[in-house]
C-alpha atoms as a PDB file:
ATOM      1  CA  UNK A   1      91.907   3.222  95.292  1.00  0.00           C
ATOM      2  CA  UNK A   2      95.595   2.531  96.037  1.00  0.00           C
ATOM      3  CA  UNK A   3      96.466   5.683  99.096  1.00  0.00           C
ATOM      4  CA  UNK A   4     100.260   6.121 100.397  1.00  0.00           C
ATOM      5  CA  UNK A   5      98.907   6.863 103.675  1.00  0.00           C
ATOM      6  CA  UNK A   6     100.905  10.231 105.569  1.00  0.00           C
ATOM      7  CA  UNK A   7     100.265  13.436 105.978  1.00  0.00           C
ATOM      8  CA  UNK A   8     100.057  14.062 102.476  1.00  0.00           C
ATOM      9  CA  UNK A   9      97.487  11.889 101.909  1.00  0.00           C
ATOM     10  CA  UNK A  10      95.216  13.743 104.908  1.00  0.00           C
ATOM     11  CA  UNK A  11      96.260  17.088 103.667  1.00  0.00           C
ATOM     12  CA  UNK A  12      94.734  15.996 100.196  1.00  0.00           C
ATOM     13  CA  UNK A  13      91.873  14.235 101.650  1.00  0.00           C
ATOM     14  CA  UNK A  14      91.062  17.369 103.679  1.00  0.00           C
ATOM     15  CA  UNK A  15      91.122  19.717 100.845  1.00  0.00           C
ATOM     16  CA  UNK A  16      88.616  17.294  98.651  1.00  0.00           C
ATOM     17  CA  UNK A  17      86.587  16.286 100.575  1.00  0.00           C
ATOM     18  CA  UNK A  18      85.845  19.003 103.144  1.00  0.00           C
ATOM     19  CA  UNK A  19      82.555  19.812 103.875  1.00  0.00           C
ATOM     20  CA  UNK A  20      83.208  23.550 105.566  1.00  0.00           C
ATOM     21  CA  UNK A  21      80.686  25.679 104.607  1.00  0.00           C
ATOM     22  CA  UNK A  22      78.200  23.274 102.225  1.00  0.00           C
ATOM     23  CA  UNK A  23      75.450  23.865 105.109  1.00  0.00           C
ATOM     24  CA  UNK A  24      75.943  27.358 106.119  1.00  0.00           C
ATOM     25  CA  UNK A  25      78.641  29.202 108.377  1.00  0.00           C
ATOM     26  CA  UNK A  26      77.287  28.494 111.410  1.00  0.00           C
ATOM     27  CA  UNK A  27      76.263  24.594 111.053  1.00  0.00           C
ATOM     28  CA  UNK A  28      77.172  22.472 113.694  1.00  0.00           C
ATOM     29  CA  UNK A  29      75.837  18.469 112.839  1.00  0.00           C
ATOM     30  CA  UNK A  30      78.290  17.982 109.378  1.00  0.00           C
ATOM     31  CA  UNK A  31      76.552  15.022 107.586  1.00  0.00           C
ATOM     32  CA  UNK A  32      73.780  14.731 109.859  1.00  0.00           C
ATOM     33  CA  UNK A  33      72.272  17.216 107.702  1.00  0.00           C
ATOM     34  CA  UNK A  34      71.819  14.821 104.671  1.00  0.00           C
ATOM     35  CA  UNK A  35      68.984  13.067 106.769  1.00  0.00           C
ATOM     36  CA  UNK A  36      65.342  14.675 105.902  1.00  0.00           C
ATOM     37  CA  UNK A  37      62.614  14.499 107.549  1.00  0.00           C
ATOM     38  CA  UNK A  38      61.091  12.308 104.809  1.00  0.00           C
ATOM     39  CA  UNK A  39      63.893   9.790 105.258  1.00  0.00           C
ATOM     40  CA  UNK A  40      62.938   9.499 108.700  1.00  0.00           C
ATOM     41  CA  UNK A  41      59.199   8.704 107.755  1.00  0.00           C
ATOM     42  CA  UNK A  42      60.236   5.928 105.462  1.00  0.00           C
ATOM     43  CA  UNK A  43      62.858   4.603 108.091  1.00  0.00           C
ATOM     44  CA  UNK A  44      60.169   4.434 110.392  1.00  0.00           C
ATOM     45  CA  UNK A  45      58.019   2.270 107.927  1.00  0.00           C
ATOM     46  CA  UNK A  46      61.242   0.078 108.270  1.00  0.00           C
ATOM     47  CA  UNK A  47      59.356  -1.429 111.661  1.00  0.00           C
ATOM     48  CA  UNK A  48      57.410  -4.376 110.741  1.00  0.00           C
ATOM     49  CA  UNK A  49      57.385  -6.773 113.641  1.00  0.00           C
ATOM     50  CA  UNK A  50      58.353  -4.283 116.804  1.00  0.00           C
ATOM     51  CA  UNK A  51      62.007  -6.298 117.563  1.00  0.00           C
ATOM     52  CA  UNK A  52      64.045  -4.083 119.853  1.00  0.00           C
ATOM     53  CA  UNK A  53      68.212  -4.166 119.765  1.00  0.00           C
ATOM     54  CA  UNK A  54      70.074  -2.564 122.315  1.00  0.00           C
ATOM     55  CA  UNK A  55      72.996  -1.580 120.928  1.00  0.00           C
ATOM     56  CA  UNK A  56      74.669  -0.156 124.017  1.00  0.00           C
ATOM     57  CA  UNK A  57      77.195  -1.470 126.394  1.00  0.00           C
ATOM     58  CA  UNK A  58      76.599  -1.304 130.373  1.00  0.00           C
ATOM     59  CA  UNK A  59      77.906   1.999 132.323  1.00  0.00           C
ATOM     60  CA  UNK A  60      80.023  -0.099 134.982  1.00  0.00           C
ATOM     61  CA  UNK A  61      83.125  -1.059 136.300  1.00  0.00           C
ATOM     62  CA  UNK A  62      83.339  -4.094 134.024  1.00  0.00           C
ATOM     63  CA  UNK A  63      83.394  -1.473 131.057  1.00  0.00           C
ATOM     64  CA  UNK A  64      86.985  -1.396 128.393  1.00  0.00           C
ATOM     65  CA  UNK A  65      88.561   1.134 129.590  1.00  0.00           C
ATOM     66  CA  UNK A  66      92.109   0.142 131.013  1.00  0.00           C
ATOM     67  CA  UNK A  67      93.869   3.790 130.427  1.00  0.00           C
ATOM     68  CA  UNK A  68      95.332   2.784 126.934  1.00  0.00           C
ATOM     69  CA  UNK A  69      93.747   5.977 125.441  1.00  0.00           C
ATOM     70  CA  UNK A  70      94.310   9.192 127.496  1.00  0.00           C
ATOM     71  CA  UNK A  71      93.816   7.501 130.843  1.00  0.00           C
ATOM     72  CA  UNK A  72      89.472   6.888 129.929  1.00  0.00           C
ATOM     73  CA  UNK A  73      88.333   5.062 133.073  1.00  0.00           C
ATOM     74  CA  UNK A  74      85.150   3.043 133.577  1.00  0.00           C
ATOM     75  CA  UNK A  75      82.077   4.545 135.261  1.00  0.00           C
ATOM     76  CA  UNK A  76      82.175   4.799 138.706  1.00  0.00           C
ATOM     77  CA  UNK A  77      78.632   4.318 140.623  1.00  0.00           C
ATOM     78  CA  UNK A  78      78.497   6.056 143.970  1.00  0.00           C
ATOM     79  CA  UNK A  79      75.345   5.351 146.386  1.00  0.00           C
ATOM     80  CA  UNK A  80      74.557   9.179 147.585  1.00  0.00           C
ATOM     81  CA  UNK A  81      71.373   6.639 149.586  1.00  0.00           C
ATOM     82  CA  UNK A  82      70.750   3.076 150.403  1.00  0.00           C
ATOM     83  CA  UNK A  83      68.092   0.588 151.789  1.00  0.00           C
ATOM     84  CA  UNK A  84      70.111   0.231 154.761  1.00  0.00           C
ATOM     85  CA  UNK A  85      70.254   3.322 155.437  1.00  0.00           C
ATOM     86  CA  UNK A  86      66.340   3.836 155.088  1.00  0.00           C
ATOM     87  CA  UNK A  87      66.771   0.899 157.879  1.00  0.00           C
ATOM     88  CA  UNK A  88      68.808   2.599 160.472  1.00  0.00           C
ATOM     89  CA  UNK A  89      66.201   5.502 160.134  1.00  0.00           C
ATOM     90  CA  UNK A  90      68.808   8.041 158.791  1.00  0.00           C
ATOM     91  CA  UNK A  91      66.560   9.185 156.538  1.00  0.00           C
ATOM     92  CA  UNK A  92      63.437   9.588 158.446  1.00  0.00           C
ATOM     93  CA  UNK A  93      64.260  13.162 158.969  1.00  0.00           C
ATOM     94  CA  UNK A  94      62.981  13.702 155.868  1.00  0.00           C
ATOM     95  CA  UNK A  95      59.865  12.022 156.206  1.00  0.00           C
ATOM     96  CA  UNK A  96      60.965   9.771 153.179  1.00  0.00           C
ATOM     97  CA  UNK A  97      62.623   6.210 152.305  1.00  0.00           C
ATOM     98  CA  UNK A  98      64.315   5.990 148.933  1.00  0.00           C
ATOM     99  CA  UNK A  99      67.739   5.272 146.860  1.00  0.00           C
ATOM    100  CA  UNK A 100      69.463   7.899 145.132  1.00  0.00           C
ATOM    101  CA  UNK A 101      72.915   7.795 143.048  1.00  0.00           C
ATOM    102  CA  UNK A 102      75.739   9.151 141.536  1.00  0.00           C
ATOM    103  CA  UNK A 103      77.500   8.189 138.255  1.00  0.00           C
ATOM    104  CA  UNK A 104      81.100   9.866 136.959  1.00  0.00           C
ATOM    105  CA  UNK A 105      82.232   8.686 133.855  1.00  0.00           C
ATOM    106  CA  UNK A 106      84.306   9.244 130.473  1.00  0.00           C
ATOM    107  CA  UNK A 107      81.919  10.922 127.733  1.00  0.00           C
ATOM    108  CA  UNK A 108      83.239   8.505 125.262  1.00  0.00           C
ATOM    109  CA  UNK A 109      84.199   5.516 127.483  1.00  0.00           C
ATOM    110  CA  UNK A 110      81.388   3.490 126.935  1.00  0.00           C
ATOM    111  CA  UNK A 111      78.979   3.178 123.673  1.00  0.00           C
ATOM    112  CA  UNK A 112      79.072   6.690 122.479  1.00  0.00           C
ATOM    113  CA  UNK A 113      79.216   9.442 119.843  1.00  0.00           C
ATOM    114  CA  UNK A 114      82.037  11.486 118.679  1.00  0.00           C
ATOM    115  CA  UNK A 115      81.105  15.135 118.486  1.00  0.00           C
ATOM    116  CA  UNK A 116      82.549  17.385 115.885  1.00  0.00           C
ATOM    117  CA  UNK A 117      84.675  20.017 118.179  1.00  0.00           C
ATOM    118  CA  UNK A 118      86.270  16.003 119.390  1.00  0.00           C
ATOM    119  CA  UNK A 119      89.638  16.237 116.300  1.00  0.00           C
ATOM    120  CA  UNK A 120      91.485  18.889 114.885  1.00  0.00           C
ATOM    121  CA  UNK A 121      93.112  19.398 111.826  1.00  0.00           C
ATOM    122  CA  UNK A 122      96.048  21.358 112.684  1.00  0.00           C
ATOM    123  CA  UNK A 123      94.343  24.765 114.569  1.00  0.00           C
ATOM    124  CA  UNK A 124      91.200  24.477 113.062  1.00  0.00           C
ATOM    125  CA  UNK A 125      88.027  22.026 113.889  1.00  0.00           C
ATOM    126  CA  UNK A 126      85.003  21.713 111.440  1.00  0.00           C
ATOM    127  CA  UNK A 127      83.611  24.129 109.798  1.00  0.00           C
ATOM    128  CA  UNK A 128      86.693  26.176 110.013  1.00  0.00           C
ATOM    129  CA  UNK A 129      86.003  27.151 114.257  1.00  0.00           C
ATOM    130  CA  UNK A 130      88.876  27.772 115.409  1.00  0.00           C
ATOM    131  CA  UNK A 131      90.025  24.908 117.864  1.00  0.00           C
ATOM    132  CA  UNK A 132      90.775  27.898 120.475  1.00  0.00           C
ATOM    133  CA  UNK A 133      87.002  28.433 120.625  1.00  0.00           C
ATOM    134  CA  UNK A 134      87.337  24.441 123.092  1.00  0.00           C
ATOM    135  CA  UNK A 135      88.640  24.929 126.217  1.00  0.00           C
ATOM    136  CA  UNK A 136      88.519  24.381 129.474  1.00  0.00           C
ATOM    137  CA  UNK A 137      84.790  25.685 129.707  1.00  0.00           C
ATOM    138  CA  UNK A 138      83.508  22.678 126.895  1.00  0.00           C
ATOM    139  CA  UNK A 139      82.912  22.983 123.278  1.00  0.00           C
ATOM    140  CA  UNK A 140      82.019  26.556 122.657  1.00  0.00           C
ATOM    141  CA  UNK A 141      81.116  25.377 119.226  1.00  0.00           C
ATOM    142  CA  UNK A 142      80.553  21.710 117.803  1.00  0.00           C
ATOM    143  CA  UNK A 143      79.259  20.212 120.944  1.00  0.00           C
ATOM    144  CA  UNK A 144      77.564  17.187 121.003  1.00  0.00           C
ATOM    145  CA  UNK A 145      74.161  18.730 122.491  1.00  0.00           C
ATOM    146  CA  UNK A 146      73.813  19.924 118.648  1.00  0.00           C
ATOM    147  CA  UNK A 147      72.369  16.944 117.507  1.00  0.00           C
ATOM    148  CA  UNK A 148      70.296  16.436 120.059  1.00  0.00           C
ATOM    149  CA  UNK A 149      67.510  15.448 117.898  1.00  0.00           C
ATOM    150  CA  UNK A 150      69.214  14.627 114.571  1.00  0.00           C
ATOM    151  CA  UNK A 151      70.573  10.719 115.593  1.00  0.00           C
ATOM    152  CA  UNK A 152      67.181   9.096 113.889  1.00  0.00           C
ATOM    153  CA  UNK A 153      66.989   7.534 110.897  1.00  0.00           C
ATOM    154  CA  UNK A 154      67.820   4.436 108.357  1.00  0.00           C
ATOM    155  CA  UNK A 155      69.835   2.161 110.252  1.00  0.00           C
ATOM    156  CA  UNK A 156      71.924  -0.393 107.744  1.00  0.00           C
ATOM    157  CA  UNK A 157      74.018  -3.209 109.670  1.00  0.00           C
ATOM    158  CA  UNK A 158      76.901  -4.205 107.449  1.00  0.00           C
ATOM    159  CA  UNK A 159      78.246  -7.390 109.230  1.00  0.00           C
ATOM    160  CA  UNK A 160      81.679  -8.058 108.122  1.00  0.00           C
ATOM    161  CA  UNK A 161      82.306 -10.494 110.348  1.00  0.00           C
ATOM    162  CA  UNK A 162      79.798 -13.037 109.386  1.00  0.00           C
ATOM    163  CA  UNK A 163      80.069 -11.616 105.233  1.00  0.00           C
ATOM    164  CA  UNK A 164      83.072 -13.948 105.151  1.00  0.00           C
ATOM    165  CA  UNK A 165      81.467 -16.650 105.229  1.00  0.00           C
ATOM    166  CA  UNK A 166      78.314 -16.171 102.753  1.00  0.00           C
ATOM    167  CA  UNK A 167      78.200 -14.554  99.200  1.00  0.00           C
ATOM    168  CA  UNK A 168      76.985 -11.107  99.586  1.00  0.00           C
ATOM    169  CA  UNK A 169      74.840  -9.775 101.965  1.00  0.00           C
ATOM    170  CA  UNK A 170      71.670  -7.741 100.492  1.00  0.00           C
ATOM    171  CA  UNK A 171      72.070  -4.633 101.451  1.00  0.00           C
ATOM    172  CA  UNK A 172      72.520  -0.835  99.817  1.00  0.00           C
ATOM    173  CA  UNK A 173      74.267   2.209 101.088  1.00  0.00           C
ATOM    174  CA  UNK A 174      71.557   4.951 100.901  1.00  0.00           C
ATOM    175  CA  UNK A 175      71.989   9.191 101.544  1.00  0.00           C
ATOM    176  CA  UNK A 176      71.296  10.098 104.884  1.00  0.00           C
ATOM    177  CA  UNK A 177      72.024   6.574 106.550  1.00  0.00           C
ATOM    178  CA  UNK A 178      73.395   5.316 109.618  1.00  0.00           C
ATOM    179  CA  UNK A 179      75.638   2.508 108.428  1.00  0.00           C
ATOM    180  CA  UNK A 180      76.917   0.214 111.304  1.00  0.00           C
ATOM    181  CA  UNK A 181      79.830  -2.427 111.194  1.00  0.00           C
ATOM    182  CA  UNK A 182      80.099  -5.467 112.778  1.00  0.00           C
ATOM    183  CA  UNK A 183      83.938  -6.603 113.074  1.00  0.00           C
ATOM    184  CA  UNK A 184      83.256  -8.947 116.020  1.00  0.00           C
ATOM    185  CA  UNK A 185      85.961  -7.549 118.383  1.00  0.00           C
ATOM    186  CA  UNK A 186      83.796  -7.010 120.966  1.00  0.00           C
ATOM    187  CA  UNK A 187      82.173 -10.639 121.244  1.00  0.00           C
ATOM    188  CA  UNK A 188      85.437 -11.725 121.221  1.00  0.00           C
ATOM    189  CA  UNK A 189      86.489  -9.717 124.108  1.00  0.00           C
ATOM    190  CA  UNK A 190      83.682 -10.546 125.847  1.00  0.00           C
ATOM    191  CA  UNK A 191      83.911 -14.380 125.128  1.00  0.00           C
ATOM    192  CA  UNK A 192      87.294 -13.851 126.452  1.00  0.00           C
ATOM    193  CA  UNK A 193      86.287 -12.052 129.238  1.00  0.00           C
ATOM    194  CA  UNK A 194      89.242  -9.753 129.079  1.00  0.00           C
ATOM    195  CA  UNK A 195      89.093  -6.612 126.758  1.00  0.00           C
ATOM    196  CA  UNK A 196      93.149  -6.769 126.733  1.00  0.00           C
ATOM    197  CA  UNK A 197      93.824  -3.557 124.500  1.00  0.00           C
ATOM    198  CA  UNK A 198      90.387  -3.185 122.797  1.00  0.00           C
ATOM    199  CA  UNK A 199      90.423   0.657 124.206  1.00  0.00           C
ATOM    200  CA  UNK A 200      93.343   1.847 122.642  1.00  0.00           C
ATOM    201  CA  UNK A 201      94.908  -0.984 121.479  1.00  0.00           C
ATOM    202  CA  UNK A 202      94.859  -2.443 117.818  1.00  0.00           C
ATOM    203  CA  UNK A 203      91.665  -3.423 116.368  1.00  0.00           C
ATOM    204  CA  UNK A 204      89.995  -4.434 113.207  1.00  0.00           C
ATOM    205  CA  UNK A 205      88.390  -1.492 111.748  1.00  0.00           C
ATOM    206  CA  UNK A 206      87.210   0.823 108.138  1.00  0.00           C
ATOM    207  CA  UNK A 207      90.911   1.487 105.994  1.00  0.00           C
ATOM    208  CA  UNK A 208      91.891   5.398 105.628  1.00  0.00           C
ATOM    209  CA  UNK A 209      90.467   5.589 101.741  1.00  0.00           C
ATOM    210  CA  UNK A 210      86.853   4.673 103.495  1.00  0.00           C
ATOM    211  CA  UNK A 211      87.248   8.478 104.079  1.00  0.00           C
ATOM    212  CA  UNK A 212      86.408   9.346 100.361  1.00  0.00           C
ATOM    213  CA  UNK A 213      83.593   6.435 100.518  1.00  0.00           C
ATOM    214  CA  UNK A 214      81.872   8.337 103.015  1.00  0.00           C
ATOM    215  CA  UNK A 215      81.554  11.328 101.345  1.00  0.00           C
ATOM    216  CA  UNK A 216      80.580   9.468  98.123  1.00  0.00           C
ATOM    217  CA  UNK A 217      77.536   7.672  99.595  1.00  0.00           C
ATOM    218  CA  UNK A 218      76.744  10.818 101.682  1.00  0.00           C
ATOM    219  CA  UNK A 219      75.755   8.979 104.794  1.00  0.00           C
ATOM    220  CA  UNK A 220      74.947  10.871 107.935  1.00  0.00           C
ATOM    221  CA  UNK A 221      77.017   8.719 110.694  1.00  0.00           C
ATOM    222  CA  UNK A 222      79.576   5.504 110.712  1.00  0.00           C
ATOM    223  CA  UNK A 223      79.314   2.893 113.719  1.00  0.00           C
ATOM    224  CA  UNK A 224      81.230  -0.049 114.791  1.00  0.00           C
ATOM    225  CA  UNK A 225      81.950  -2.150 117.497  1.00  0.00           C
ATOM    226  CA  UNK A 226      85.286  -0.761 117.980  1.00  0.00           C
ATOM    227  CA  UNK A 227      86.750   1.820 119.891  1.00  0.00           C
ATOM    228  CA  UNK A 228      87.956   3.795 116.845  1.00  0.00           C
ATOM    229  CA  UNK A 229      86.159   2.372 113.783  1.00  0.00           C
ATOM    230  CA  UNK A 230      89.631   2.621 111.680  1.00  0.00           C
ATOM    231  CA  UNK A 231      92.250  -0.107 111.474  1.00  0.00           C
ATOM    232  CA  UNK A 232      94.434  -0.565 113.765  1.00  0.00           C
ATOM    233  CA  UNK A 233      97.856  -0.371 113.529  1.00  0.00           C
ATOM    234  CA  UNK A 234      97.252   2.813 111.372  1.00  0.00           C
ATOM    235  CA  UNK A 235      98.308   2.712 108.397  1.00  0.00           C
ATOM    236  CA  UNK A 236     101.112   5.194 108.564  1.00  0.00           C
ATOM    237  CA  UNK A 237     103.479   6.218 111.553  1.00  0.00           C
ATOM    238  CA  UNK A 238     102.955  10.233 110.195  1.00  0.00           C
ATOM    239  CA  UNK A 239      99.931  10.296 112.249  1.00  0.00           C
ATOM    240  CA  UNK A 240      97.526   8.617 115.315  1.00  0.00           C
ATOM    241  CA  UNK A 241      94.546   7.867 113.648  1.00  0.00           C
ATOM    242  CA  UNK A 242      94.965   9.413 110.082  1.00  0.00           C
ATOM    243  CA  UNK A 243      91.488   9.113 109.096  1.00  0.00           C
ATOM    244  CA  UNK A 244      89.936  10.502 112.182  1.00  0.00           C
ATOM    245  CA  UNK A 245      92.053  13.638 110.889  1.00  0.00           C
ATOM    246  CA  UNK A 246      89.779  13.698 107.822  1.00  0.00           C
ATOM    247  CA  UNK A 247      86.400  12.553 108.517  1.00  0.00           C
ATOM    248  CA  UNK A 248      85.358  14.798 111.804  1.00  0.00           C
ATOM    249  CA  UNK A 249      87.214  17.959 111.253  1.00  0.00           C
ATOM    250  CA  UNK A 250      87.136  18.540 107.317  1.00  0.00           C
ATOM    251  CA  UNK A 251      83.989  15.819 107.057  1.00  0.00           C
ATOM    252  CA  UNK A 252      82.313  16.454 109.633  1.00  0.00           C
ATOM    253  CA  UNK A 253      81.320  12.755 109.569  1.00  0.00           C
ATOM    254  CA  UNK A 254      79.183  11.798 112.879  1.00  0.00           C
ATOM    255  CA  UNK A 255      80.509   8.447 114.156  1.00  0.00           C
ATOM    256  CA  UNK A 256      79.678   5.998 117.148  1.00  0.00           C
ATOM    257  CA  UNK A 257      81.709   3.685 119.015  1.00  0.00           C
ATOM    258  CA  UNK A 258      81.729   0.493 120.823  1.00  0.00           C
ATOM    259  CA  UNK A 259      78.709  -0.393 119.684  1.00  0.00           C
ATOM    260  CA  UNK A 260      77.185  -4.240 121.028  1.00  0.00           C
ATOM    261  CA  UNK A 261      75.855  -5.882 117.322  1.00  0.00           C
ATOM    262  CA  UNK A 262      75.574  -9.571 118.710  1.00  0.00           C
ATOM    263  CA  UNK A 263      71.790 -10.384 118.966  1.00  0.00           C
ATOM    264  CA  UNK A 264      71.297  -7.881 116.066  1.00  0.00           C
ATOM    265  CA  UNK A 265      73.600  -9.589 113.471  1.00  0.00           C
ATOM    266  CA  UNK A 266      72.002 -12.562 114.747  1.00  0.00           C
ATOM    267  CA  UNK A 267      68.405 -11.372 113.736  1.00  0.00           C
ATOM    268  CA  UNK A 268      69.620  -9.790 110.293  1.00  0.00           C
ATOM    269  CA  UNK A 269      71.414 -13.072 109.231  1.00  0.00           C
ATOM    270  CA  UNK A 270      68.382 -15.148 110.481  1.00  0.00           C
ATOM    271  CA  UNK A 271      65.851 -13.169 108.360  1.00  0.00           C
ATOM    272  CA  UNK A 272      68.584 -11.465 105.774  1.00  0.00           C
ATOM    273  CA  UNK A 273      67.049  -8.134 106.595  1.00  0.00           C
ATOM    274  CA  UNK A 274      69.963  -5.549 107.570  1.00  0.00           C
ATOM    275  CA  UNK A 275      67.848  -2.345 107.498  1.00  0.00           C
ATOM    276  CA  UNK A 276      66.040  -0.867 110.213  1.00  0.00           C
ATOM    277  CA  UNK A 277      64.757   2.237 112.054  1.00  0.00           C
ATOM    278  CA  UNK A 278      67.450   3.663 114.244  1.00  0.00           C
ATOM    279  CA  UNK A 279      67.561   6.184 116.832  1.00  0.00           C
ATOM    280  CA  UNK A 280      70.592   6.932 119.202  1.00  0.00           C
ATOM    281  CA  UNK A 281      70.107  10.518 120.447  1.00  0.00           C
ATOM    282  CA  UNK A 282      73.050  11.958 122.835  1.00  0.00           C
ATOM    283  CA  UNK A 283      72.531  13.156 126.198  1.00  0.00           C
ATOM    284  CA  UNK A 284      72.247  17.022 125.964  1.00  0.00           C
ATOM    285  CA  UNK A 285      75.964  17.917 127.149  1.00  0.00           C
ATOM    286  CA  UNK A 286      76.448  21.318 126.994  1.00  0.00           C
ATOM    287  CA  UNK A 287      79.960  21.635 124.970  1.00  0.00           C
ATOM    288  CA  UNK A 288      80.155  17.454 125.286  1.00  0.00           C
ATOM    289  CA  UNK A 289      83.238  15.967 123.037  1.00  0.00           C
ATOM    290  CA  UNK A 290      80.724  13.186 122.919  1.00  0.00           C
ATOM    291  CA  UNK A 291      77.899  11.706 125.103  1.00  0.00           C
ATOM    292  CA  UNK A 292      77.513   8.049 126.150  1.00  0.00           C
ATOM    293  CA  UNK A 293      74.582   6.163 124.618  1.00  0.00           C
ATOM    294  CA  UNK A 294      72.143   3.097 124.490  1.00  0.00           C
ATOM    295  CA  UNK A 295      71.103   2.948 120.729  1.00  0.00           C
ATOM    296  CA  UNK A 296      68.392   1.403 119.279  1.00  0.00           C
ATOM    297  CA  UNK A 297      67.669  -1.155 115.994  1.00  0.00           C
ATOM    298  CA  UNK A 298      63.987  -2.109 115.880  1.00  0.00           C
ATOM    299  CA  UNK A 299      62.659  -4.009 112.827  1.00  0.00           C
END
């Protein structure tokens, strides 16, 4: 597939692939539907030696966020009670000791999910809700606390980073999957120690025809370990981000973001296994663009 990426191409890429209506007026999860409850029960037979990946980033001040993207900032941890102040007996009035915390943070400034009221296509999100139905009260429709138990399922790693340097990798794309990319960004940030522009900045990442792949293979989310899954530069100056244009508000494709894949493309290539259970549930935000996460790969 050759694609003059510009508006034309998204406005044609909307129309043929949209998914408004295929589950009912009033669905809110987009391809998160194409997982079954019998898919889960055969992911879950995926587990055969109990090997745990975390696939999340930490929620601190050492986070990506440098205000490249809308001025995201890393968490900020707040102490509401300390040891030392169990110490100096300031606490004694209430006939307890103890630590207690606060944490304020970007929704999608860490690992996270997209939710589907997150993009709009012109005035409209997915499923045709109008976009005036978000505003300043939250998501009125397409928040993210509607798939509060739908992020479970086949987990498939496809590690393009390290597929450069073998043959093929012996995996297949199956309906209802989670399919997770591995660019390497990340560790290379992190090996840097600097993340530079990785928030916001260019990145390696998924080309704007992967749009029509998506809906071909019928997969219920797309993951990576960048902070926008799709290429960077974009591949047109018409629009910022073209495919995200397509994918959540015509789509409405689930995705997840800075994902860490290290130790789990380490444990795929060592035993050439790259499916696995996966669960990554949000937290339940009430009209959430998208909700911070720690995912998990066990095999």
């Amino acid at each position: 597939m050759n694609i003059k990426v510009g508006k034309q191409a998204i406005a044609e890429a909307t129309e043929k692939l949209k998914n408004w209506g295929r589950w009912g007026k009033n669905d809110h999860i987009g391809t998160l539907n194409h997982v079954t409850p019998e898919d889960i029960v055969k992911a879950a037979r995926l587990i055969r030696t109990g090997r745990v990946f975390a696939l999340g980033i930490p929620l601190d001040s050492n986070g990506p966020q440098t205000g490249l993207f809308g001025g995201r900032f890393n968490p900020i941890h707040q102490m509401l009670a300390t040891g030392t102040d169990a110490i100096a007996g300031r606490q004694d009035w209430n006939k307890i000791r103890y630590a207690d915390d606060t944490l304020n943070l970007c929704v999608q400034g860490a690992t996270h999910w997209d939710a589907l009221g997150h993009i709009f296509y012109e005035d409209k999100a997915y499923n045709g809700y109008d976009a005036k139905l978000i505003d300043a009260k939250g998501l009125n429709v397409l928040g993210i606390e509607h798939s509060k138990n739908k992020m479970v399922g086949r987990g498939v790693l496809l590690d393009i980073a390290r597929l450069r340097g073998v043959d093929w990798q012996k995996v297949e794309i199956g309906r209802g999957d989670f399919v997770i990319i591995r660019t390497g960004q990340m560790e290379r940030c992190l090996k840097e120690k600097k993340w530079g522009g990785y928030a916001g900045g260019n990145a390696p990442g998924v080309r704007f025809e992967n749009c029509y792949w998506c809906q071909n293979k019928e997969i219920a989310a797309i993951c990576t370990d960048t902070w926008g899954v799709e290429v960077r530069p974009n591949e047109t100056t018409e629009a910022n981000q073209p495919w995200h244009w397509v994918v959540i508000p015509a789509m409405g494709l689930c995705m997840g973001e800075i994902f860490y894949l290290k130790d789990l493309a380490q444990d795929c290539a060592g035993d050439g296994i790259y499916e696995f259970f996966f669960c990554g549930p949000p937290l339940i935000i009430t009209g959430g663009t998208g909700s911070p996460i720690n995912p998990q790969a066990i095999k």
